[in-house]
Protein backbone atom coordinates (compact mmCIF):
# COMPACT_ATOMS: atom_id res chain seq x y z
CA UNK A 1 -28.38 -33.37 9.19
CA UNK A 2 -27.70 -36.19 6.48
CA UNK A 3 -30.56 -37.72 4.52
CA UNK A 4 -28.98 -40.58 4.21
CA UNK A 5 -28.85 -40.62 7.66
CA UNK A 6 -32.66 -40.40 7.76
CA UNK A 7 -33.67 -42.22 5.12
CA UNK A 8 -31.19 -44.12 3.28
CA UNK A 9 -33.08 -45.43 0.07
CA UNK A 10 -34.09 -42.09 -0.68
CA UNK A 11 -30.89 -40.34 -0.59
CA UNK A 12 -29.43 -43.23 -3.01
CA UNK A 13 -32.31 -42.57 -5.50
CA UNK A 14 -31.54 -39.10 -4.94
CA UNK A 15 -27.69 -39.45 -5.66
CA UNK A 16 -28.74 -41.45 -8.88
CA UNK A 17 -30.28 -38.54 -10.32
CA UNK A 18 -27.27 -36.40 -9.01
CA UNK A 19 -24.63 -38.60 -10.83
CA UNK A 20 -26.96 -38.96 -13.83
CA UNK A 21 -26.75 -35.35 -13.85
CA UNK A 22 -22.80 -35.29 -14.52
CA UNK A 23 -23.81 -37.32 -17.95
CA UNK A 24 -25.79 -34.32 -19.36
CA UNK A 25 -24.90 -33.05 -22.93
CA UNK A 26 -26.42 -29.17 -21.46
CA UNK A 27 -26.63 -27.06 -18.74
CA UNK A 28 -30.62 -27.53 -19.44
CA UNK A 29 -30.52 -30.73 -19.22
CA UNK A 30 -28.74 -30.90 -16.22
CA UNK A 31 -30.81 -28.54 -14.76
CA UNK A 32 -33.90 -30.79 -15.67
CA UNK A 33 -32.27 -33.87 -14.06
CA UNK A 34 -31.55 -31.93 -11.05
CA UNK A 35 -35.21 -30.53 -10.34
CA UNK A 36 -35.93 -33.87 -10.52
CA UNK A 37 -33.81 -34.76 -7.61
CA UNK A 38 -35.27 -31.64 -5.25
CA UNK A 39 -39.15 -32.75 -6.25
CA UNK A 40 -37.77 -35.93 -4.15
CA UNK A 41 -36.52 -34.21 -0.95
CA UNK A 42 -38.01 -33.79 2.01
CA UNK A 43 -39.55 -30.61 2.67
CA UNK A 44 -37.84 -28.09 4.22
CA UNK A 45 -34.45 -29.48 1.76
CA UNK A 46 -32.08 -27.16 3.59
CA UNK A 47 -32.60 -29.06 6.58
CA UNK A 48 -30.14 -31.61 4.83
CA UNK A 49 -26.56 -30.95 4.38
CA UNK A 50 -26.35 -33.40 1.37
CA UNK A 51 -27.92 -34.23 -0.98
CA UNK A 52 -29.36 -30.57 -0.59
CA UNK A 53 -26.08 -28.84 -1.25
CA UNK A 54 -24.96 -31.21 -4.30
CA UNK A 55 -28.18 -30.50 -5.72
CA UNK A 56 -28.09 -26.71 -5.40
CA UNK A 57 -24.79 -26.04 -6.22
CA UNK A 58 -25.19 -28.31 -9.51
CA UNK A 59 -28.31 -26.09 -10.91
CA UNK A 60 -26.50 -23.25 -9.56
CA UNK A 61 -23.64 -24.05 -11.87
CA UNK A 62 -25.33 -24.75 -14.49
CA UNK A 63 -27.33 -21.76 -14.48
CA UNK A 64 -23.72 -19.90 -13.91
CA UNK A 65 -22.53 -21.47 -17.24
CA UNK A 66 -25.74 -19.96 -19.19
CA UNK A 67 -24.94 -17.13 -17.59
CA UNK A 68 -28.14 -16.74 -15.92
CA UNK A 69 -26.15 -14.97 -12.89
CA UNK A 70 -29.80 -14.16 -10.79
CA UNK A 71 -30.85 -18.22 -11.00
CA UNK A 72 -27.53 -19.21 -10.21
CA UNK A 73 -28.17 -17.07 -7.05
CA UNK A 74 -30.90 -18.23 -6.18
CA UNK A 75 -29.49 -21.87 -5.77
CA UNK A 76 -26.04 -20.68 -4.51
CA UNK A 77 -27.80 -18.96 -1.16
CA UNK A 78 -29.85 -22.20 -0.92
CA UNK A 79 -26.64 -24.44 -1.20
CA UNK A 80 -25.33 -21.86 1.39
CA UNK A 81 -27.90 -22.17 3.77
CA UNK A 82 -27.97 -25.89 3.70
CA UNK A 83 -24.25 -25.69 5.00
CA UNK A 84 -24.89 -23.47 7.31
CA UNK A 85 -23.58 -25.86 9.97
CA UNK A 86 -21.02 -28.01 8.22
CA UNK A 87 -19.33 -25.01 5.89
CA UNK A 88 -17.79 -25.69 2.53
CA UNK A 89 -15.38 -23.20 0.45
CA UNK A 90 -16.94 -24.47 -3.03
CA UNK A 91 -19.80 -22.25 -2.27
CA UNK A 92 -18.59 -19.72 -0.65
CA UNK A 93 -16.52 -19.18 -4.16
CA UNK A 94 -19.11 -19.83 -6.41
CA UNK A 95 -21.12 -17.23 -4.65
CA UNK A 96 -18.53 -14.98 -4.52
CA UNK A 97 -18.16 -14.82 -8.73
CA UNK A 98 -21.95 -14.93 -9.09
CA UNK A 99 -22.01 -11.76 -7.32
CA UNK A 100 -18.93 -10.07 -8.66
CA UNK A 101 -20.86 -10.54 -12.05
CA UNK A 102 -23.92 -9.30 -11.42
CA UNK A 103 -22.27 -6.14 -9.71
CA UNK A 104 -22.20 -6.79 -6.11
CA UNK A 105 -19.05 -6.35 -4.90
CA UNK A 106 -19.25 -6.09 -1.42
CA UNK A 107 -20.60 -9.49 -1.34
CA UNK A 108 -18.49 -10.76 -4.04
CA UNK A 109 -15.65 -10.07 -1.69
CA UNK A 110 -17.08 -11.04 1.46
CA UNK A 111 -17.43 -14.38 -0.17
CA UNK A 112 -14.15 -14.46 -1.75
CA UNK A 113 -12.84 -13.46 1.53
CA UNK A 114 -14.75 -16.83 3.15
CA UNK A 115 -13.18 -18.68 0.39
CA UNK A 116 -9.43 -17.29 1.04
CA UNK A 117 -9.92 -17.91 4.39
CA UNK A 118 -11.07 -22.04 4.58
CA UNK A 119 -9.43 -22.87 1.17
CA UNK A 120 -6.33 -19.91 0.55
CA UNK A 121 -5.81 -19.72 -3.43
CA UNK A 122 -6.17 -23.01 -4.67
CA UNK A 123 -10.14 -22.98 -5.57
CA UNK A 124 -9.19 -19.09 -7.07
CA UNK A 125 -6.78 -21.48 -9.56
CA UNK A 126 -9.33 -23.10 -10.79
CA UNK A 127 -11.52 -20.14 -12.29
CA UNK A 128 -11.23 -16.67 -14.30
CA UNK A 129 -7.93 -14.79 -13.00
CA UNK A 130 -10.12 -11.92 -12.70
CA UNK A 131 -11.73 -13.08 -9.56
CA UNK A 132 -8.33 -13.68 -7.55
CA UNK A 133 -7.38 -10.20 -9.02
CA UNK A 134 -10.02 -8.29 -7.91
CA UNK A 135 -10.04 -10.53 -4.47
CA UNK A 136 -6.17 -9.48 -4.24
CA UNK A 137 -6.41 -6.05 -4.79
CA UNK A 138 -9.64 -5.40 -2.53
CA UNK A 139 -7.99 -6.95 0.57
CA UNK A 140 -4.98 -4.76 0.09
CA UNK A 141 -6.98 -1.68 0.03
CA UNK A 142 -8.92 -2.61 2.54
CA UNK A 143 -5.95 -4.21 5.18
CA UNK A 144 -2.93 -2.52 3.39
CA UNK A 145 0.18 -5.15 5.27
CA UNK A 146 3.01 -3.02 3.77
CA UNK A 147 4.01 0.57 4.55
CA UNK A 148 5.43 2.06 1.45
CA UNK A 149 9.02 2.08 1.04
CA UNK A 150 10.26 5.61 2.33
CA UNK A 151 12.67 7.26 -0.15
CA UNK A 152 13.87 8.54 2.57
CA UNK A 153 15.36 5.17 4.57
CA UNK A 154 16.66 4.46 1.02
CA UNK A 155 18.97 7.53 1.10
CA UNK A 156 20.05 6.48 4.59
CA UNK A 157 21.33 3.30 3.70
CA UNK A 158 22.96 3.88 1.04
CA UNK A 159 24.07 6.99 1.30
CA UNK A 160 24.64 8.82 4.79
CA UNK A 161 25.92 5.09 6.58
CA UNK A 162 28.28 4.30 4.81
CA UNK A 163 29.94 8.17 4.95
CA UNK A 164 28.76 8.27 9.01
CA UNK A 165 30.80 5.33 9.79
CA UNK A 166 33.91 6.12 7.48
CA UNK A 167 33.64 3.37 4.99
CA UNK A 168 34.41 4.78 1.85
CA UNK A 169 36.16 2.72 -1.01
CA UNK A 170 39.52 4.81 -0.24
CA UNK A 171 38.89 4.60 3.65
CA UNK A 172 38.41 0.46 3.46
CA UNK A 173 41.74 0.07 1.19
CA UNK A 174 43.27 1.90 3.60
CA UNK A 175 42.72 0.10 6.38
CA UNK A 176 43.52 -3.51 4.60
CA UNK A 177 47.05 -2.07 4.01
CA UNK A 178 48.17 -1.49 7.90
């Protein structure tokens, strides 16, 4: 469900605060203008989509950029549970790095997996390299796609064919003469 579906004037106050919130010098201050927004939302918020998520994932970022990694999870599994129903890849990334840096990497991957999966690489572009990295590397230990390259077929082909079926440099200029 939408506030503004529910109550239009309030979800246009709400998305003031929300856009005021881009304007902020700090990740404080943001934060401030933010909690601001939530005192205004109906209670449960994560029965709204939006403006629930916007708010969430804002303090969650901000928190993120302080590097206050357990806030910034606390607001990222709100945003998530808010869009619960009507799924987003922003999150699902965001939640995904706050996890790989407080240590969690099973989760950090299941999120980054979410991610891959709705969005592919492009929101991976966006942040540290080290995320897509470790994202890479875990799903190819996990669901290796390639068999290793057998020394073995390698001799074949270039070796035992081409003296199996007679084509040898003195062989082929042999045959171009008749």
């Amino acid at each position: 469900m939408y506030l503004d579906q529910v109550n239009y004037e309030l979800n246009k106050q709400i998305n003031d605060f929300v856009c005021n919130s881009n304007d902020a010098t700090t990740p404080e201050e943001r934060i401030d203008i933010l909690n601001q927004a939530w005192e205004l939302l109906p209670k449960p918020a994560t029965q709204f989509v939006e403006p629930t998520s916007a708010i969430a994932c804002g303090i969650s970022g901000s928190y993120k950029k302080i590097g206050d990694y357990p806030k910034a999870l606390e607001w990222i599994l709100i945003a998530l549970e808010a869009r619960k129903t009507v799924p987003d890849g922003s999150p699902f990334l965001w939640a995904g790095i706050i996890y790989y840096e407080l240590g969690d990497m099973e989760n950090a991957y299941k999120y980054f997996d979410l991610t891959y999966n709705e969005l592919r690489y492009t929101p991976f572009s966006m942040e540290d390299k080290k995320y897509w990295h470790f994202y890479k590397q875990r799903k190819e230990k996990l669901n290796p796609k390639k068999k290793p390259k057998s020394k073995i077929r390698y001799f074949q082909t270039t070796f035992l064919v081409p003296y199996l079926t007679g084509a040898t440099p003195t062989t082929r200029s042999a045959y171009q003469e008749r």
